[in-house]
Protein backbone atom coordinates (compact mmCIF):
# COMPACT_ATOMS: atom_id res chain seq x y z
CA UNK A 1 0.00 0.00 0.00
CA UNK A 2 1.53 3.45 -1.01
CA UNK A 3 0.06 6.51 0.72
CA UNK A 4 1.01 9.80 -1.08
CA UNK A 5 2.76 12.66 0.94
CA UNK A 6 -0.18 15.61 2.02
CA UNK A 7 2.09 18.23 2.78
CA UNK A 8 2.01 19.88 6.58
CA UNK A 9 -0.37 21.85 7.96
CA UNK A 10 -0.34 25.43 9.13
CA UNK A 11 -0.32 24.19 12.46
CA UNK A 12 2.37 21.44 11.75
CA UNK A 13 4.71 23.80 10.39
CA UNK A 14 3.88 26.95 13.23
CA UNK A 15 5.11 23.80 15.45
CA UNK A 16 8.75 23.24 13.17
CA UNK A 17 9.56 26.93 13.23
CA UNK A 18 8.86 27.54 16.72
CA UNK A 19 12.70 25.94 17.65
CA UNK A 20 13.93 28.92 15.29
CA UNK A 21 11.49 31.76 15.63
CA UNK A 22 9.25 33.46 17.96
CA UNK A 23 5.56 33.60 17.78
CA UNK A 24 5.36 37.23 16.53
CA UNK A 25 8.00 36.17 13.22
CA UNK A 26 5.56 32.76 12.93
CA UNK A 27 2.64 34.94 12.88
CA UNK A 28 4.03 37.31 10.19
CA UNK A 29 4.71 34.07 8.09
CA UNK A 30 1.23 32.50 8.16
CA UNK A 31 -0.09 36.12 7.81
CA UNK A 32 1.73 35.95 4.12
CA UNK A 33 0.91 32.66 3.48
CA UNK A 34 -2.87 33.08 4.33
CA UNK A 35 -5.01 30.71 6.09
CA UNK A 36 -8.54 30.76 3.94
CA UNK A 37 -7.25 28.96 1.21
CA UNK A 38 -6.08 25.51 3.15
CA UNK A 39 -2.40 25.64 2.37
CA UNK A 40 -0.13 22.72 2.99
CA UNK A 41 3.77 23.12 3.47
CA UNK A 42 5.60 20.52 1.33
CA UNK A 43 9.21 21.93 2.12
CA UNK A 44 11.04 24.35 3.64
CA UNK A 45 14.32 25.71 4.59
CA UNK A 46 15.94 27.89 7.34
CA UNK A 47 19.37 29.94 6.65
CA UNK A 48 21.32 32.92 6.60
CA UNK A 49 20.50 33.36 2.79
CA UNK A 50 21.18 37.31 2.94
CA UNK A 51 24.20 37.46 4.49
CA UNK A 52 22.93 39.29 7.65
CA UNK A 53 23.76 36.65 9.98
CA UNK A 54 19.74 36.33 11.00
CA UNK A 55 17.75 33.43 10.11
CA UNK A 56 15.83 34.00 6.96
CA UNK A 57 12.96 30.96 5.54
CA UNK A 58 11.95 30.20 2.22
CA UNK A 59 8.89 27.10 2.09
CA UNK A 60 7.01 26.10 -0.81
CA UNK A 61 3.13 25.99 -0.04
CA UNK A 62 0.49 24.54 -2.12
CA UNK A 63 -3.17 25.52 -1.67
CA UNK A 64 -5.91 22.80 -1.43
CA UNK A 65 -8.32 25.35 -3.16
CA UNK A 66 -6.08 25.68 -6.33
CA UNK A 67 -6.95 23.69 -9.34
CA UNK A 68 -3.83 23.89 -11.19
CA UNK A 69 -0.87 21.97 -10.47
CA UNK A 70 1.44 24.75 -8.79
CA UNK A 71 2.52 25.70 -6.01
CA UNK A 72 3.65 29.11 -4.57
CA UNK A 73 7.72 28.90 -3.35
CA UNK A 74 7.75 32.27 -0.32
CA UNK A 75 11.11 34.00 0.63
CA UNK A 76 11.39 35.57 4.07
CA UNK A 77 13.83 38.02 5.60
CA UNK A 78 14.26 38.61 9.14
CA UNK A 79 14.55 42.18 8.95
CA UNK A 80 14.33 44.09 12.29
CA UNK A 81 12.91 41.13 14.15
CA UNK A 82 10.08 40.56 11.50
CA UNK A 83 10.20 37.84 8.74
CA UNK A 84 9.11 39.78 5.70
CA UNK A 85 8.37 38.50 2.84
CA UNK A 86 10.93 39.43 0.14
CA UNK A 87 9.86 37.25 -2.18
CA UNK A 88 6.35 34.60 -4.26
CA UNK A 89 6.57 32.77 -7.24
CA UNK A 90 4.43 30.46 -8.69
CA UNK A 91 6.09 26.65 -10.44
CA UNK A 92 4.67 23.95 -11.74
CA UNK A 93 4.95 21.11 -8.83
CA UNK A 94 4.01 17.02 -9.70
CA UNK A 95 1.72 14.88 -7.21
């Protein structure tokens, strides 16, 4: 029997993040993802990607809602002791 990955919940990945970030920098996260549109977290990746020597995230969310097969790949800076988001693209993903 093969079960197919589902991708984590908002709740699932406030959980992962909380070991790096507090709950104010989660909040601004989910804020940018947004939370009508059931989004699951398939990956995502914590590092000093602009060379500030803070903790920046980029995670690749795909919406429940969304007929077409992509999924939206978010870029977050911790500027100032918020993650803001720097960056959204949309790619094709498989299932």
């Amino acid at each position: 029997i093969a079960i197919g990955q589902s991708g984590a919940s908002l709740k699932e990945f406030e959980g992962k993040l909380s070991g790096n970030y507090d709950s104010e920098m989660i909040a601004d996260v989910l804020n940018a993802i947004g939370t009508g549109e059931q989004p699951k977290v398939w990956s995502w990746d914590i590092g000093d990607f602009s060379m500030d020597e803070h903790n920046d995230l980029a995670c690749v969310v795909r919406y429940s809602k969304e007929k077409s097969k992509k999924c939206s790949i978010f870029f977050f800076t911790d500027i100032n002791g918020t993650l803001t988001l720097v960056g959204n693209v949309q790619k094709p993903c498989v299932d």
